[in-house]
N, C-alpha and C. Protein backbone atom coordinates (compact mmCIF):
# COMPACT_ATOMS: atom_id res chain seq x y z
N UNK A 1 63.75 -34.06 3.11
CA UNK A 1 64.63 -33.67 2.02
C UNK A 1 64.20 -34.41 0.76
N UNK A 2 63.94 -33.89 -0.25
CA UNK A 2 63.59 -33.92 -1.66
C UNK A 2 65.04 -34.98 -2.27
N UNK A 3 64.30 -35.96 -2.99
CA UNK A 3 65.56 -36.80 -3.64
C UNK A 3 66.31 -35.98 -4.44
N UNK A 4 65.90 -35.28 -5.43
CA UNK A 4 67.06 -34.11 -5.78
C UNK A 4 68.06 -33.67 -4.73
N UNK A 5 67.49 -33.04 -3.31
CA UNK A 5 68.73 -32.41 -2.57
C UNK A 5 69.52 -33.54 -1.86
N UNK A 6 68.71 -34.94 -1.69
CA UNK A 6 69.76 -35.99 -1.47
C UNK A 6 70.88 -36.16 -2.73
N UNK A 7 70.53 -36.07 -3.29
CA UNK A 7 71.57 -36.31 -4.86
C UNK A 7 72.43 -35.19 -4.65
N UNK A 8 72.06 -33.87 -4.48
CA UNK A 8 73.04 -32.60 -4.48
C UNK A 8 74.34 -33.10 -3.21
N UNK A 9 73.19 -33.02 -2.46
CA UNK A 9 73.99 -33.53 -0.87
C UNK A 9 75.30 -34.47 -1.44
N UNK A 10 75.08 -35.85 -1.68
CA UNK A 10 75.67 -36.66 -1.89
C UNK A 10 76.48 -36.04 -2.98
N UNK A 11 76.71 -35.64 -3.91
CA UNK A 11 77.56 -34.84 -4.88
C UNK A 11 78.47 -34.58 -4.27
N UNK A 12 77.88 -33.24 -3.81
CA UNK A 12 78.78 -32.28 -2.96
C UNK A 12 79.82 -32.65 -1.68
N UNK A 13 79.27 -34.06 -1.00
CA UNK A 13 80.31 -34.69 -0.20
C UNK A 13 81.29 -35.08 -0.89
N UNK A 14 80.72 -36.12 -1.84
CA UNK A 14 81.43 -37.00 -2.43
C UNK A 14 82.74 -35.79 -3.67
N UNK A 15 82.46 -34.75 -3.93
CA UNK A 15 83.14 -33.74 -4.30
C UNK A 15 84.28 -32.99 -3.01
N UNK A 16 83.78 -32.89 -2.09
CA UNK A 16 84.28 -32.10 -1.26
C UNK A 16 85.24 -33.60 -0.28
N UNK A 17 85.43 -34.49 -0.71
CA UNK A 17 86.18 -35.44 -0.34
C UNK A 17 87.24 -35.73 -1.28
N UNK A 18 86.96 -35.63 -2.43
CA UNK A 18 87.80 -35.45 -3.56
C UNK A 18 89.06 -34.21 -3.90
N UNK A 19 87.79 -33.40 -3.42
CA UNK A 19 88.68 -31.89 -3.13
C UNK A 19 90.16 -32.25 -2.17
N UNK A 20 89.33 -32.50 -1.14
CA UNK A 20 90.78 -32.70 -0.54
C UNK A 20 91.96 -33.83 -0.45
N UNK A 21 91.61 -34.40 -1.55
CA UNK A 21 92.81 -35.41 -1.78
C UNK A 21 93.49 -34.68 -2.98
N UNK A 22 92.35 -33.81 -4.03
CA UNK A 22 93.15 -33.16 -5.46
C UNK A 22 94.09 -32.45 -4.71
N UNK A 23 93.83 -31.39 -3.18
CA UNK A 23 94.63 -30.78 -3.24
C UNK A 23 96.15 -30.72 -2.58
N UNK A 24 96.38 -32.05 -2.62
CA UNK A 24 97.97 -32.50 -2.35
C UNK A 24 98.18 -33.25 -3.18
N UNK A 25 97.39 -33.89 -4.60
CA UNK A 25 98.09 -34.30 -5.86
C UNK A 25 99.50 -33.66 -6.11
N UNK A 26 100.49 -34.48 -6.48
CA UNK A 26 101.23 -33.99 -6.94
C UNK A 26 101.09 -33.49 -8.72
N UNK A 27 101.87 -32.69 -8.89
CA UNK A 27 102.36 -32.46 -10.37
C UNK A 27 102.45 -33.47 -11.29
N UNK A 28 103.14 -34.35 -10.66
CA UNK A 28 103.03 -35.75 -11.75
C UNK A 28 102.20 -36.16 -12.29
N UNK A 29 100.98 -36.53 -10.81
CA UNK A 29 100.01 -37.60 -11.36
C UNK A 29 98.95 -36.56 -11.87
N UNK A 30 99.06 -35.55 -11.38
CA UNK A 30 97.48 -34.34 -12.71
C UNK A 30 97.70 -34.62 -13.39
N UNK A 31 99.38 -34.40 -14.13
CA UNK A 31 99.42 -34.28 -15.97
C UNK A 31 99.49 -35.71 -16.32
N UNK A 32 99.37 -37.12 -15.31
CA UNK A 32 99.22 -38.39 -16.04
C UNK A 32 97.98 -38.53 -15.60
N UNK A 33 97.32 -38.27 -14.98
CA UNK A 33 95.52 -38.25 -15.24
C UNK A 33 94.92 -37.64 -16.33
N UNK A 34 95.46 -36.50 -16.90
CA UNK A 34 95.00 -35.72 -17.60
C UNK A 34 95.51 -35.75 -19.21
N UNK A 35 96.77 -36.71 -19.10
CA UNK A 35 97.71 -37.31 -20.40
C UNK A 35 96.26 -38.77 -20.56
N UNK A 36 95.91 -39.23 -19.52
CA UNK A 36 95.10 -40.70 -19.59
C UNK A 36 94.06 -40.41 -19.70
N UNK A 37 93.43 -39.08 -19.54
CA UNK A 37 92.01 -38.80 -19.95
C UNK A 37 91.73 -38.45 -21.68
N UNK A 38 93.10 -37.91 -21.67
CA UNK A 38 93.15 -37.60 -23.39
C UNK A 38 93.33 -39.18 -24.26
N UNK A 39 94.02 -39.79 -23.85
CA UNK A 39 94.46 -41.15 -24.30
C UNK A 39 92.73 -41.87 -24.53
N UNK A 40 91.63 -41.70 -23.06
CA UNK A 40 90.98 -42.37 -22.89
C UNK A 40 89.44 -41.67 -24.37
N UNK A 41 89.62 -40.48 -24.27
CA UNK A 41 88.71 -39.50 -25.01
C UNK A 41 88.91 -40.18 -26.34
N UNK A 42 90.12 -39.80 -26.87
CA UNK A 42 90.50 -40.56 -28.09
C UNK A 42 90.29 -42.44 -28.11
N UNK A 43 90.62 -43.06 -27.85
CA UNK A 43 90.02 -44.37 -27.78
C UNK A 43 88.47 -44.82 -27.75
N UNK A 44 88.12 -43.53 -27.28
CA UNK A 44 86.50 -44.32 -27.28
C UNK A 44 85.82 -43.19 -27.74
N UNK A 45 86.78 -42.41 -28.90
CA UNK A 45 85.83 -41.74 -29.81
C UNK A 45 84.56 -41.58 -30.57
N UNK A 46 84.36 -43.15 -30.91
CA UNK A 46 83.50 -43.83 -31.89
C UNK A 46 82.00 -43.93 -30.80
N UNK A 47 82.33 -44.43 -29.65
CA UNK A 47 81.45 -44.33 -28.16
C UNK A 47 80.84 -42.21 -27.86
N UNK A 48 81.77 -41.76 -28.28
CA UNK A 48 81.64 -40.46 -27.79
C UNK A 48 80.73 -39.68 -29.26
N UNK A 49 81.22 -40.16 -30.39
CA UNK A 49 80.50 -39.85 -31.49
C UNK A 49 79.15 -40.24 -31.88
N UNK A 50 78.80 -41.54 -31.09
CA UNK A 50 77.44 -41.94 -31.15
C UNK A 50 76.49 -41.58 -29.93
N UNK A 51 77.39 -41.13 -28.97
CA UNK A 51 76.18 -40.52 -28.03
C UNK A 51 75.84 -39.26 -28.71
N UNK A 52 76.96 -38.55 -29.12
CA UNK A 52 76.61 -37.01 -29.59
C UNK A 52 75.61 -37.24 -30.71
N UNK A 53 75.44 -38.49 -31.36
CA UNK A 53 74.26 -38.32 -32.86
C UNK A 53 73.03 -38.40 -31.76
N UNK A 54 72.96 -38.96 -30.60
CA UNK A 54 71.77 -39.23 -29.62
C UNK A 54 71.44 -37.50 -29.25
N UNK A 55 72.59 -36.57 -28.89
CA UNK A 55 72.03 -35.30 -28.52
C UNK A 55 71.78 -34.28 -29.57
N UNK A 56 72.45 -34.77 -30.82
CA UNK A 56 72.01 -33.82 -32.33
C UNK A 56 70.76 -34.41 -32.53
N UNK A 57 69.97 -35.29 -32.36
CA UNK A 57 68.96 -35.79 -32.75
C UNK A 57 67.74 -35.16 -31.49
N UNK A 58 68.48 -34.83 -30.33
CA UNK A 58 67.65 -34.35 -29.58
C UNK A 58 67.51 -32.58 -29.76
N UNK A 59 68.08 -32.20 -30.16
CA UNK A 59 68.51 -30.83 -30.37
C UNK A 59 67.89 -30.35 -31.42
N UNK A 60 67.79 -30.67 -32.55
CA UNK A 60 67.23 -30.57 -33.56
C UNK A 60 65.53 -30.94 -33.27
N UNK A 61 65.49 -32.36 -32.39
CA UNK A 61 63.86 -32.19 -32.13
C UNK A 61 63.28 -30.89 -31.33
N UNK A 62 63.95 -30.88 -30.56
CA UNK A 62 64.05 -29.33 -29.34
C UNK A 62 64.20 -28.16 -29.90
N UNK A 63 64.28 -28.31 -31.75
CA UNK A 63 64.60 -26.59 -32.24
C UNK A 63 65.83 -25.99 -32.35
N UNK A 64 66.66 -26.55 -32.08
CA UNK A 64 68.03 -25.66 -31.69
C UNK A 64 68.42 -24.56 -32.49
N UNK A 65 68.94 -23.56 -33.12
CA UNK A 65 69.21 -22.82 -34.01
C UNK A 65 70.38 -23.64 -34.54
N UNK A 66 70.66 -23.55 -35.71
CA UNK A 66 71.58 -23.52 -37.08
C UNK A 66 73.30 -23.86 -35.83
N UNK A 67 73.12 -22.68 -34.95
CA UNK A 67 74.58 -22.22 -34.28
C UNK A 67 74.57 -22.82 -32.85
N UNK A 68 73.41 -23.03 -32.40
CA UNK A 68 73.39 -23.92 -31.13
C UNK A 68 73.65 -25.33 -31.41
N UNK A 69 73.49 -25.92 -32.43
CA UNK A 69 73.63 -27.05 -33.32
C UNK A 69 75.14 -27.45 -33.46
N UNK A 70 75.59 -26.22 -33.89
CA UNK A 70 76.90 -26.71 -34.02
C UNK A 70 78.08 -26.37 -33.14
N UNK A 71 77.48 -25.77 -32.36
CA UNK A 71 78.27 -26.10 -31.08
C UNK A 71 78.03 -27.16 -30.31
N UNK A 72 76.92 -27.93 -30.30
CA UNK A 72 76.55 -28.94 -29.96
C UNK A 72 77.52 -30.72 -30.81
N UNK A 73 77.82 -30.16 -32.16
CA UNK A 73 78.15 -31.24 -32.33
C UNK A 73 79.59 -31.08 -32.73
N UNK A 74 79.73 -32.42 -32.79
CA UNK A 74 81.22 -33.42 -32.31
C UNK A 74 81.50 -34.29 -33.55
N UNK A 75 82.94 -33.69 -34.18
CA UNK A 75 83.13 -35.05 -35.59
C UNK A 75 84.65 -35.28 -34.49
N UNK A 76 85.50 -35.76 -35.33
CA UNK A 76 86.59 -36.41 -35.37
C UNK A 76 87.53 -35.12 -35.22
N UNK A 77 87.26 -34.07 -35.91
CA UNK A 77 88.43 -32.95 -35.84
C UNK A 77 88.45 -32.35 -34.19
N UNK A 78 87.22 -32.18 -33.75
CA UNK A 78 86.73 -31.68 -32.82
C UNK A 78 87.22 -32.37 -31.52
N UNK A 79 86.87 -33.32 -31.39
CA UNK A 79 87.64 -34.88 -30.57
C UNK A 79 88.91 -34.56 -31.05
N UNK A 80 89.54 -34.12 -31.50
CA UNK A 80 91.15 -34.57 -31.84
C UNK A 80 91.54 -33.17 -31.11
N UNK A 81 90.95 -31.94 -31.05
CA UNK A 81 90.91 -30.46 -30.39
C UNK A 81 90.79 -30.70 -28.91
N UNK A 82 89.78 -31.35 -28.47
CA UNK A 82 89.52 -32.09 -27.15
C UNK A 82 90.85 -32.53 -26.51
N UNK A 83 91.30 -33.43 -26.76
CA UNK A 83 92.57 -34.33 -27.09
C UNK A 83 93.70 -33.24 -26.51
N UNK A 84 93.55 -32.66 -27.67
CA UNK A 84 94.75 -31.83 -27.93
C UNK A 84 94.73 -30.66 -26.53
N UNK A 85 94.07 -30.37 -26.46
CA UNK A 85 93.48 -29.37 -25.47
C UNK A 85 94.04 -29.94 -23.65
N UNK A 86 93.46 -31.00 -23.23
CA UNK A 86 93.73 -31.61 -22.46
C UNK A 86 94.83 -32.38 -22.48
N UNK A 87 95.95 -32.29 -23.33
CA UNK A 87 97.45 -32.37 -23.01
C UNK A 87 98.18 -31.37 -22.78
N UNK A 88 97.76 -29.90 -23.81
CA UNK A 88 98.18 -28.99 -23.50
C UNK A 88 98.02 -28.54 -21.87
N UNK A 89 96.87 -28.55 -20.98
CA UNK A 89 96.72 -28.74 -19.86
C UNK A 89 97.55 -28.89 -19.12
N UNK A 90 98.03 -30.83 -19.52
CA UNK A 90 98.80 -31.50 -18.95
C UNK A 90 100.15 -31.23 -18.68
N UNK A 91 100.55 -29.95 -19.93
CA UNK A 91 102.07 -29.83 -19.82
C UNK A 91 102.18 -28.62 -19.05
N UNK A 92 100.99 -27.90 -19.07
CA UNK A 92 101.19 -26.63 -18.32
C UNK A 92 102.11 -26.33 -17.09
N UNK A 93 102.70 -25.68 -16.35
CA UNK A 93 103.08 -25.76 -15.10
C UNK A 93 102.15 -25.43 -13.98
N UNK A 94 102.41 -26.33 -13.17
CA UNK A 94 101.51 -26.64 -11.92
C UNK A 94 101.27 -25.09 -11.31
N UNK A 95 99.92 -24.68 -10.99
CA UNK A 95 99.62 -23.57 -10.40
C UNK A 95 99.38 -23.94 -8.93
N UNK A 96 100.19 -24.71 -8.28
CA UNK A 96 99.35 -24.91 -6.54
C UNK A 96 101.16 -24.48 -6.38
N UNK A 97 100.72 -24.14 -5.35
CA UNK A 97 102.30 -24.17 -4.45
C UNK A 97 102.96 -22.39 -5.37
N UNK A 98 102.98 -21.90 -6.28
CA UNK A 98 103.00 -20.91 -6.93
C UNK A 98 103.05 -19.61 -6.14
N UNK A 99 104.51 -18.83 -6.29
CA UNK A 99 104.11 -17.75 -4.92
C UNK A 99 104.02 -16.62 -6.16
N UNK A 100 102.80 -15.97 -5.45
CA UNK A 100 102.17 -14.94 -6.54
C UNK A 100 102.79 -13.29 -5.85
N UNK A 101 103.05 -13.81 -4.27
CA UNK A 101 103.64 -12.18 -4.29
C UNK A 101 104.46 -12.36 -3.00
N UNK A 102 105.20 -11.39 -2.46
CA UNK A 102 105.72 -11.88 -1.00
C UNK A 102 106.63 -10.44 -0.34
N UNK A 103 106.69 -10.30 0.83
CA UNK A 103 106.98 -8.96 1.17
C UNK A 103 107.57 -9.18 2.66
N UNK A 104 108.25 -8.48 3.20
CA UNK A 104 108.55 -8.22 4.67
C UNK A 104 108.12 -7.14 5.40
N UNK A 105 106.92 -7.34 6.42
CA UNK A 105 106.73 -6.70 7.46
C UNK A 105 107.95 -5.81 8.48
N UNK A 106 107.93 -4.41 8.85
CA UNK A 106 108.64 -3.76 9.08
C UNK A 106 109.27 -4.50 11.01
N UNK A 107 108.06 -5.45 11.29
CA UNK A 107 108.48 -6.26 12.50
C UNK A 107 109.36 -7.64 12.56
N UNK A 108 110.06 -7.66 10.69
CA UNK A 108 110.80 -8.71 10.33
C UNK A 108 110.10 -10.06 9.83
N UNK A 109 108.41 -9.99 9.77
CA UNK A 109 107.86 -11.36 9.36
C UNK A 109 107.64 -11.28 8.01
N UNK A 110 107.85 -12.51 7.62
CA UNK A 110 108.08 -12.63 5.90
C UNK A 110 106.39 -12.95 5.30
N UNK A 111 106.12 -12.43 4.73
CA UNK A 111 104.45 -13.02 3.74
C UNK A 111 104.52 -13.67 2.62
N UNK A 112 104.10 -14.47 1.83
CA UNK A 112 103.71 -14.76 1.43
C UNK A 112 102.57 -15.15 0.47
N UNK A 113 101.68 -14.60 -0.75
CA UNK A 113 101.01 -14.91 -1.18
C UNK A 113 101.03 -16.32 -1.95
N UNK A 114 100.32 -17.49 -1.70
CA UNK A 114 100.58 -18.68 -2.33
C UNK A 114 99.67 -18.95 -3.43
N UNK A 115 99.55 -19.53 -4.57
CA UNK A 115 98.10 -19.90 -5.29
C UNK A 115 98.49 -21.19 -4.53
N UNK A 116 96.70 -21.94 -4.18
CA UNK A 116 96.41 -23.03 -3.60
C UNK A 116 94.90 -22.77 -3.85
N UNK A 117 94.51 -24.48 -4.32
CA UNK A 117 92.87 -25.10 -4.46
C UNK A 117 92.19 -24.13 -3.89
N UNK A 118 90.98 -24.10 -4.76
CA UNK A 118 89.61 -23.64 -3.98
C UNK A 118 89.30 -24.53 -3.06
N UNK A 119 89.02 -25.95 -3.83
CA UNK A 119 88.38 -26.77 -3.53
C UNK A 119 87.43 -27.35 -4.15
N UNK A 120 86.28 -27.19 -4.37
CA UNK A 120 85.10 -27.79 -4.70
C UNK A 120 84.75 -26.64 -5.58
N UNK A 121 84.58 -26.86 -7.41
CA UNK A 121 83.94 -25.41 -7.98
C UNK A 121 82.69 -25.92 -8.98
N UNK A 122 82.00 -25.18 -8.73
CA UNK A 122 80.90 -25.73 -9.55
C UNK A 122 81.08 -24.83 -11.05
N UNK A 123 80.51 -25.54 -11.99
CA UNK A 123 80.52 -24.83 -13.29
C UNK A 123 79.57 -25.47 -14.47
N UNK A 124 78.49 -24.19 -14.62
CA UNK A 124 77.09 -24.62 -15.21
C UNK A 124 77.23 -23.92 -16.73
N UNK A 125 77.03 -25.01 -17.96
CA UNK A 125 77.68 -24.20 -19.12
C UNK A 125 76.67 -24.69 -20.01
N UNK A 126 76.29 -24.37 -21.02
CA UNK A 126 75.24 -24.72 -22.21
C UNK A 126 75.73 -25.77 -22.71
N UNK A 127 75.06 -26.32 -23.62
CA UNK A 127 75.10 -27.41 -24.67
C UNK A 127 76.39 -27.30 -25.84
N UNK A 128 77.63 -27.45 -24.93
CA UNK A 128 79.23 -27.51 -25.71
C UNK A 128 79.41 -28.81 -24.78
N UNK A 129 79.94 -29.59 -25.39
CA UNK A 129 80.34 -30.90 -25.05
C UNK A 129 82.02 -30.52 -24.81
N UNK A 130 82.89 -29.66 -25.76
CA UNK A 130 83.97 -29.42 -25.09
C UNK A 130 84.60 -29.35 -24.04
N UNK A 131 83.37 -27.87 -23.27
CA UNK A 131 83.34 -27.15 -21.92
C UNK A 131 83.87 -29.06 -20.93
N UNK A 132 82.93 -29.76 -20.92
CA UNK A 132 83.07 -30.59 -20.25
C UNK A 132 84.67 -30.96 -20.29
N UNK A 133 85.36 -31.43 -21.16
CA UNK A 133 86.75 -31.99 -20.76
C UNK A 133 87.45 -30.28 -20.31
N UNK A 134 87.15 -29.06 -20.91
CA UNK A 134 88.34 -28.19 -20.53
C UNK A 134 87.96 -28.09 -19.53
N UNK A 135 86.38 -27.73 -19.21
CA UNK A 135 86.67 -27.59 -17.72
C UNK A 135 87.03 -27.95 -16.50
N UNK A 136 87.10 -29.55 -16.65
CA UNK A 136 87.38 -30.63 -15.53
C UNK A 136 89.18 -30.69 -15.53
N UNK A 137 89.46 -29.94 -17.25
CA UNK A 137 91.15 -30.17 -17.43
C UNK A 137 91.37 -29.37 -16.01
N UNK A 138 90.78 -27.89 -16.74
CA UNK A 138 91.22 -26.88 -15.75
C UNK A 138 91.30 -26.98 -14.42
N UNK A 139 90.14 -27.62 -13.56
CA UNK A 139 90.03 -27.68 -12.16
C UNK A 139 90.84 -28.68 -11.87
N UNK A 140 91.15 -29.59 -12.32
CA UNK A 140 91.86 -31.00 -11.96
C UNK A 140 93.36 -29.97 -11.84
N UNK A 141 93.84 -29.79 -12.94
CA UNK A 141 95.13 -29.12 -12.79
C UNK A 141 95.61 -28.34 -11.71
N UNK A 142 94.44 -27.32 -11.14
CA UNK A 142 94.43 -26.06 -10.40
C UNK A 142 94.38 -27.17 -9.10
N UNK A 143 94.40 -28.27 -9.01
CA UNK A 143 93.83 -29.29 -7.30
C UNK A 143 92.26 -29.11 -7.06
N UNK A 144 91.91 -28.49 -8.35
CA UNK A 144 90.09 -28.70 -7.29
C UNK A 144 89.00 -29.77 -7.86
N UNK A 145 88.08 -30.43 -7.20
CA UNK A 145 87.38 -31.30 -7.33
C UNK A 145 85.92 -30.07 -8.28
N UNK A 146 85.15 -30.90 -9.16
CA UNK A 146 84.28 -30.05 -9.95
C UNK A 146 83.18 -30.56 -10.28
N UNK A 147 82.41 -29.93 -9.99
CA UNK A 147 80.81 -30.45 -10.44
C UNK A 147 80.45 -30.02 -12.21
N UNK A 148 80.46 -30.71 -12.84
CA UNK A 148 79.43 -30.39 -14.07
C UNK A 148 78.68 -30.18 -14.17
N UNK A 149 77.85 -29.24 -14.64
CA UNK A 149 76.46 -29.07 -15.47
C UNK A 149 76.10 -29.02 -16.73
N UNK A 150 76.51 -29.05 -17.49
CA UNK A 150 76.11 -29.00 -18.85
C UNK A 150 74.37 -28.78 -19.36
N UNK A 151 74.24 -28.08 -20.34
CA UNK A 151 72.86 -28.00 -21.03
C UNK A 151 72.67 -29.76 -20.99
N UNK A 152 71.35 -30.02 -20.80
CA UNK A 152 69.87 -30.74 -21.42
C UNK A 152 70.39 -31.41 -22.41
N UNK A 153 71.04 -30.69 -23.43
CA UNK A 153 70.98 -31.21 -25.24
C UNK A 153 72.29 -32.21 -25.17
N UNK A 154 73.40 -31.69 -24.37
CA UNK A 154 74.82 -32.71 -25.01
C UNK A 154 74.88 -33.41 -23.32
N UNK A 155 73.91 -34.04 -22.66
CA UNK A 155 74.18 -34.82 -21.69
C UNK A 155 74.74 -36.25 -22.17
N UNK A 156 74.53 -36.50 -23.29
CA UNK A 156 75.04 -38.00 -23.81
C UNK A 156 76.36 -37.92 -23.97
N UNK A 157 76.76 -36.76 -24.91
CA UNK A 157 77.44 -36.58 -25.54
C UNK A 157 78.50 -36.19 -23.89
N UNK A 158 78.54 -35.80 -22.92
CA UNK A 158 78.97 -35.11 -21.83
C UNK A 158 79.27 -36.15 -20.74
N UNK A 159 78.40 -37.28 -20.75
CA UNK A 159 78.48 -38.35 -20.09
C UNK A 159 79.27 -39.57 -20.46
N UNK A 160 79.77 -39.31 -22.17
CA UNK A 160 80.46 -40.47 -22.70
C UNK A 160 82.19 -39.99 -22.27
């Protein structure tokens, strides 16, 4: 096995162990993980703004267009959207436990449709540094554990 698929391997456990603790989180602690991730984004803005000059500087060496550029980069308004974004999240109402439909069988048994975790979701997105907090908002909320990918260009910026 190729050190890459040891790394995948190890991901994917270490994800799929996670998975199943997200998916008996309660309601509480998502939206105070996800209230403390916004708290934490904002606090170390200045940390998050200087990796992103590390991936505009790479992006621009790499060519980027005018519009790949600026989706790529990150001021203060943008971080404060981030922020904002991942509280809104936080207040949402919990989608696990959620009965989406339900009916009685003519032999008297009751059904149920429930929303409940995937589990483990992977999600591979270009060079938006955003994608990274909504998408981890989103899966965290829903109970599922999530792999990132992000473009090449905002790994600094994605990692801070």
């Amino acid at each position: 096995m190729s050190d890459d698929a040891k790394m995948m391997a190890e991901i994917g456990a270490r994800a799929r162990a996670a998975a199943a603790e997200l998916a008996f989180a309660s309601s509480e602690r998502k939206a105070a993980a996800l209230q403390a991730a916004a708290a934490a984004v904002w606090a170390r803005r200045d940390e998050i703004l200087d990796a992103n000059s590390l991936d505009m500087a790479y992006g621009e060496e790499k060519g980027l267009s005018p519009a790949m550029l600026d989706r790529l980069m990150l001021n203060e308004a943008r971080l404060r959207g981030i922020v904002d974004a991942l509280r809104m999240v936080a207040e949402q109402r919990d989608p696990v436990g959620r009965i989406l439909d339900e009916w009685d069988r003519p032999n008297g048994l009751h059904i149920q449709r429930v929303a409940t975790p995937l589990g483990v979701v992977g999600v591979i997105y270009e060079s938006r540094p955003n994608v990274t907090a909504d998408a981890g908002a989103l899966c965290l909320k829903a109970g599922n554990a999530v792999i990132l990918r992000g473009g090449s260009e905002s790994f600094h910026s994605s990692e801070a």
